[in-house]
N, C-alpha and C. Protein backbone atom coordinates (compact mmCIF):
# COMPACT_ATOMS: atom_id res chain seq x y z
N UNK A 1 0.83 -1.18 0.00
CA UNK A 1 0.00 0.00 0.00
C UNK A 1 0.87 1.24 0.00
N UNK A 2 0.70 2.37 -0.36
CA UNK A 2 1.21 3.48 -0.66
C UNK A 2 1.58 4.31 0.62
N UNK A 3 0.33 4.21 1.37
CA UNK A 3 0.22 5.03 2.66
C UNK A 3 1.06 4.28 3.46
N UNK A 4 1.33 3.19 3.85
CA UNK A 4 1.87 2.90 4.64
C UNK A 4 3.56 2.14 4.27
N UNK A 5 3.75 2.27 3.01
CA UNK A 5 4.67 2.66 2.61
C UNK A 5 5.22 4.57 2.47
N UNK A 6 4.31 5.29 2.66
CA UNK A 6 5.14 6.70 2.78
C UNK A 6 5.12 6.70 4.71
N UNK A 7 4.75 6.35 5.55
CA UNK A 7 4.48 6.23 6.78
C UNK A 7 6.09 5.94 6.91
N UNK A 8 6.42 4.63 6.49
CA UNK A 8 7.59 3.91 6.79
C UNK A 8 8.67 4.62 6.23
N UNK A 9 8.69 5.06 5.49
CA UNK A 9 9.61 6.21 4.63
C UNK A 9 9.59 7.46 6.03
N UNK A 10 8.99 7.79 6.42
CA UNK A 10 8.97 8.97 7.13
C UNK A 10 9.51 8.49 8.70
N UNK A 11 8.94 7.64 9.06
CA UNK A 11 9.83 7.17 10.11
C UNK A 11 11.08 6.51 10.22
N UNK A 12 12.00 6.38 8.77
CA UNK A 12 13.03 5.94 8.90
C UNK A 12 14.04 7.24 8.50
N UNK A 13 13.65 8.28 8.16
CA UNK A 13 14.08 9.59 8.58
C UNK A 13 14.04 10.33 9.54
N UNK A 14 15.78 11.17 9.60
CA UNK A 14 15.58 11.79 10.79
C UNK A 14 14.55 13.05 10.66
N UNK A 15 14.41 13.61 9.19
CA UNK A 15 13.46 14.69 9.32
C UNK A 15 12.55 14.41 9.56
N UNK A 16 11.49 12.90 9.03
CA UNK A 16 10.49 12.55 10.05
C UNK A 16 9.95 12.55 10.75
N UNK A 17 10.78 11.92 11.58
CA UNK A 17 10.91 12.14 13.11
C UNK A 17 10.51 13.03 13.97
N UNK A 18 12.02 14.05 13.69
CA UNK A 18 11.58 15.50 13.99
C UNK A 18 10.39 15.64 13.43
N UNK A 19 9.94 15.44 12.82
CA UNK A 19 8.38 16.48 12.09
C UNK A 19 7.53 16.21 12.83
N UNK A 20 7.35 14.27 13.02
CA UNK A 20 6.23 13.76 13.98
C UNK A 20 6.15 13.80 15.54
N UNK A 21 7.38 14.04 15.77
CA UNK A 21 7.43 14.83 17.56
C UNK A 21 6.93 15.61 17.31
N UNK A 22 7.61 17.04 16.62
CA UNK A 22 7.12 18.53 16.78
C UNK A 22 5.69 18.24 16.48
N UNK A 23 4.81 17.62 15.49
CA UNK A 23 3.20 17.59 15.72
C UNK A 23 3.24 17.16 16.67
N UNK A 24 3.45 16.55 17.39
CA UNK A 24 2.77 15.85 18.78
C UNK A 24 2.66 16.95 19.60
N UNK A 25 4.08 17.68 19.78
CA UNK A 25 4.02 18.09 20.99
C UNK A 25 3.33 19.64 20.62
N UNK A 26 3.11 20.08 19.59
CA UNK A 26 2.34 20.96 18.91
C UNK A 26 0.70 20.43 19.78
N UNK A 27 0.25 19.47 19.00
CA UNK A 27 -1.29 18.78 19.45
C UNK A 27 -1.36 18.74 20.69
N UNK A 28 -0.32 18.43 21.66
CA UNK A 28 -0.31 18.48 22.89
C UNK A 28 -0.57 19.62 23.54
N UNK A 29 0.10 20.72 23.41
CA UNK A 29 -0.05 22.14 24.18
C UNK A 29 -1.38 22.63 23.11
N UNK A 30 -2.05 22.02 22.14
CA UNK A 30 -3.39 22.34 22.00
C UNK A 30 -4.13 21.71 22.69
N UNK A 31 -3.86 20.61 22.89
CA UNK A 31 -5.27 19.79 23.95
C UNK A 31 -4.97 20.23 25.22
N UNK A 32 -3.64 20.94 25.67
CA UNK A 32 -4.32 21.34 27.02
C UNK A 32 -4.50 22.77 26.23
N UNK A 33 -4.72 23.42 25.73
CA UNK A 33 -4.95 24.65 25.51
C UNK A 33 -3.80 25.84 26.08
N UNK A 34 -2.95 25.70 25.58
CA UNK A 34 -1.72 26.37 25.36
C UNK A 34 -1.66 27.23 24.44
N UNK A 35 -2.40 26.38 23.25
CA UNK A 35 -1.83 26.39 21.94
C UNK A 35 -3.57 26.34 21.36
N UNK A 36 -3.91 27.63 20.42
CA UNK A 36 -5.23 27.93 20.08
C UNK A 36 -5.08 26.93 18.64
N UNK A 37 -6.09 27.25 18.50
CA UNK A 37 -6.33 26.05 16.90
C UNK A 37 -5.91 26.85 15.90
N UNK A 38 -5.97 28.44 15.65
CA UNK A 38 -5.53 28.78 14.71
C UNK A 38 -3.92 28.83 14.27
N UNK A 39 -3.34 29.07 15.77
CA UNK A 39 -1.64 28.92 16.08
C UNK A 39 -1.36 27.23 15.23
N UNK A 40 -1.58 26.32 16.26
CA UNK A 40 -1.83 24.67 15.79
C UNK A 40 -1.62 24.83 14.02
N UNK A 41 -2.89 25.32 13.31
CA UNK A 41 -2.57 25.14 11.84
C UNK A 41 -1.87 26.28 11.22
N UNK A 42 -1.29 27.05 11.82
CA UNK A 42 -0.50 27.62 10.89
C UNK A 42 0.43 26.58 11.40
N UNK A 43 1.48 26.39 12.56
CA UNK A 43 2.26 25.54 13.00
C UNK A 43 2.56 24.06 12.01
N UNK A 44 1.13 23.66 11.64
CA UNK A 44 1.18 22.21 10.94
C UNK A 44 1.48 22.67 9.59
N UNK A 45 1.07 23.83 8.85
CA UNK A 45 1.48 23.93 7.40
C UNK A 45 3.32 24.45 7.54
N UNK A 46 3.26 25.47 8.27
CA UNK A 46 4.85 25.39 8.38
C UNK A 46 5.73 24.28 8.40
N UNK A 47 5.09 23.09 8.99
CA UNK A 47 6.13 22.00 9.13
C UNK A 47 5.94 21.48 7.85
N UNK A 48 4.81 21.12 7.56
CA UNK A 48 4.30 20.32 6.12
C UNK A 48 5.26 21.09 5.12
N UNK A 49 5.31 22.46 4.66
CA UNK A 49 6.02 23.26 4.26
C UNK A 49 7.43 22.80 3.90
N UNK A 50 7.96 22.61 5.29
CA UNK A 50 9.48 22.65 5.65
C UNK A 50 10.03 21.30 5.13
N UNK A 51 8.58 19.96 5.54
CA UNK A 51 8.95 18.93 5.00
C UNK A 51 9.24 18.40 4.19
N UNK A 52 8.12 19.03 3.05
CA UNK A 52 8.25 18.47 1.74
C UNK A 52 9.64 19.22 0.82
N UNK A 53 9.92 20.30 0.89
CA UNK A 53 10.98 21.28 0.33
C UNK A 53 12.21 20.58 0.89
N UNK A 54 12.20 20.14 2.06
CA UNK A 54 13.68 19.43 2.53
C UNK A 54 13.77 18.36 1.58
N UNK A 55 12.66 17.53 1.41
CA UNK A 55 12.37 16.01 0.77
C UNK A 55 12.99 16.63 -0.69
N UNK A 56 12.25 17.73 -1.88
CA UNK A 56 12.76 17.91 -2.57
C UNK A 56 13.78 18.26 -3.13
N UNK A 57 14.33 19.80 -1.71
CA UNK A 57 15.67 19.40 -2.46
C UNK A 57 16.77 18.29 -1.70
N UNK A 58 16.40 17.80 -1.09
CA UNK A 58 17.19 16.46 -1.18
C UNK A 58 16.96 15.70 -2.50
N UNK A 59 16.08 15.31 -2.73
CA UNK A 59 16.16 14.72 -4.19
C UNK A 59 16.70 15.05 -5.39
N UNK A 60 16.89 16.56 -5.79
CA UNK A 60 17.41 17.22 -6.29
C UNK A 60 18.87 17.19 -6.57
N UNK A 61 19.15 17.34 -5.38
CA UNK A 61 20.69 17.28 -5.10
C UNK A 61 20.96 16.24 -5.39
N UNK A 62 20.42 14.84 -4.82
CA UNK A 62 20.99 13.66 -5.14
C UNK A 62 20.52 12.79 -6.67
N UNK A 63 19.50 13.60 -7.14
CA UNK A 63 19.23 13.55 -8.71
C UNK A 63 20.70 14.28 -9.85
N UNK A 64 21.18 15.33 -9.67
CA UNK A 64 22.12 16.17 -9.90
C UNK A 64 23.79 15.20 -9.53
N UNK A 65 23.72 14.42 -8.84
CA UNK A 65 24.93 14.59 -8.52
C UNK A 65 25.32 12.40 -8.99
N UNK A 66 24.31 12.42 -8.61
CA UNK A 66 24.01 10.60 -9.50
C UNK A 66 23.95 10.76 -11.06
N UNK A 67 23.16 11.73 -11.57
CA UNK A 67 23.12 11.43 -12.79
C UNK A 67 23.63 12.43 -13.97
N UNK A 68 24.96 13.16 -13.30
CA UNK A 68 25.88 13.74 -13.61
C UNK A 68 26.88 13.27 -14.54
N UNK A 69 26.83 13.82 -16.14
CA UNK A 69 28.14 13.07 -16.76
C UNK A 69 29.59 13.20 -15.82
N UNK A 70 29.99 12.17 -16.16
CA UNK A 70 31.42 11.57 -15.84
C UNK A 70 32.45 12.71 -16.36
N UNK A 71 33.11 13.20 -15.49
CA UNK A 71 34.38 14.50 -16.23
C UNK A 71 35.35 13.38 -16.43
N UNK A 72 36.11 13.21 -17.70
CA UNK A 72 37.05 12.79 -17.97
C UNK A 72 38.38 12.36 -17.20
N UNK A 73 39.17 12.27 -16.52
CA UNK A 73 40.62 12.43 -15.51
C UNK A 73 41.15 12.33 -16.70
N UNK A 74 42.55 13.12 -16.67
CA UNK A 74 43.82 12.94 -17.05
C UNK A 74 44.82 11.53 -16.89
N UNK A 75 45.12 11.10 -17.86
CA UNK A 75 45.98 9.51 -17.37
C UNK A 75 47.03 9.97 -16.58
N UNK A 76 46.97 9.04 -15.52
CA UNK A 76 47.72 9.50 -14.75
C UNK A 76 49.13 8.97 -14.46
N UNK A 77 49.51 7.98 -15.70
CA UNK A 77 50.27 6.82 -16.11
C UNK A 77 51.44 7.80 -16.79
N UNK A 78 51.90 7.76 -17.20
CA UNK A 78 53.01 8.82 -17.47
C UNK A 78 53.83 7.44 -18.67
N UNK A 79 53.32 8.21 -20.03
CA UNK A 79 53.31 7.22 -21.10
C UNK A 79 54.59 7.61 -21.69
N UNK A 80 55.37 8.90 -21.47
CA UNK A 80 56.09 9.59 -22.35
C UNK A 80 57.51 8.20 -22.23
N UNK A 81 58.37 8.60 -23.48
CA UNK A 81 59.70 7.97 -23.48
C UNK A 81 60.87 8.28 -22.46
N UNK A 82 60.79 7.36 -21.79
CA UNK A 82 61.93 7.44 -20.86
C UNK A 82 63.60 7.69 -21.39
N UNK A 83 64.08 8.85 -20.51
CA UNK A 83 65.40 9.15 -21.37
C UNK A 83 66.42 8.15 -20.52
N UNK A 84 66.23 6.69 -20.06
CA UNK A 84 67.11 5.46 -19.77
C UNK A 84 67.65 5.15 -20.89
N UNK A 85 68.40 4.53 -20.76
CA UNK A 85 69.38 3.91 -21.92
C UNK A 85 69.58 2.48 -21.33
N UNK A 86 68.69 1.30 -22.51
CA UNK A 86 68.74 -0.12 -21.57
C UNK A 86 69.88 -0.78 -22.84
């Protein structure tokens, strides 16, 4: 299943993680009322926000840098004629 394949994806990250504490403890100081409902959802799109843009450019970067042509090296063999005398 999809959902619980992106679930498992998210908990085997550390940004995850972090994301699904900070909701908790977000939901938490709303259920005792700390924390008003309108604070709460701006709070949850900020993270949602933060999450997905980290996710992308991580992908990005590691799209860019995997599927990057190959720069050539210089041989590093040193082909020229040796001035020995055999």
């Amino acid at each position: 299943m999809m959902i619980t394949n992106g679930i498992s994806d998210l908990l085997h990250s550390e940004r995850g993680v972090f994301c699904i504490m900070a909701l908790l403890c977000a939901t938490g100081l709303a259920a005792f009322q700390q924390l008003d409902s309108a604070a709460w959802l701006d709070f949850v799109k900020w993270l949602a926000t933060i999450l997905v843009a980290g996710k992308t450019i991580t992908s990005a970067v590691e799209t860019l840098t995997l599927k990057s042509p190959q720069i050539p090296r210089a041989n590093t063999v040193d082909n020229a004629p040796s001035d020995k005398k055999e």
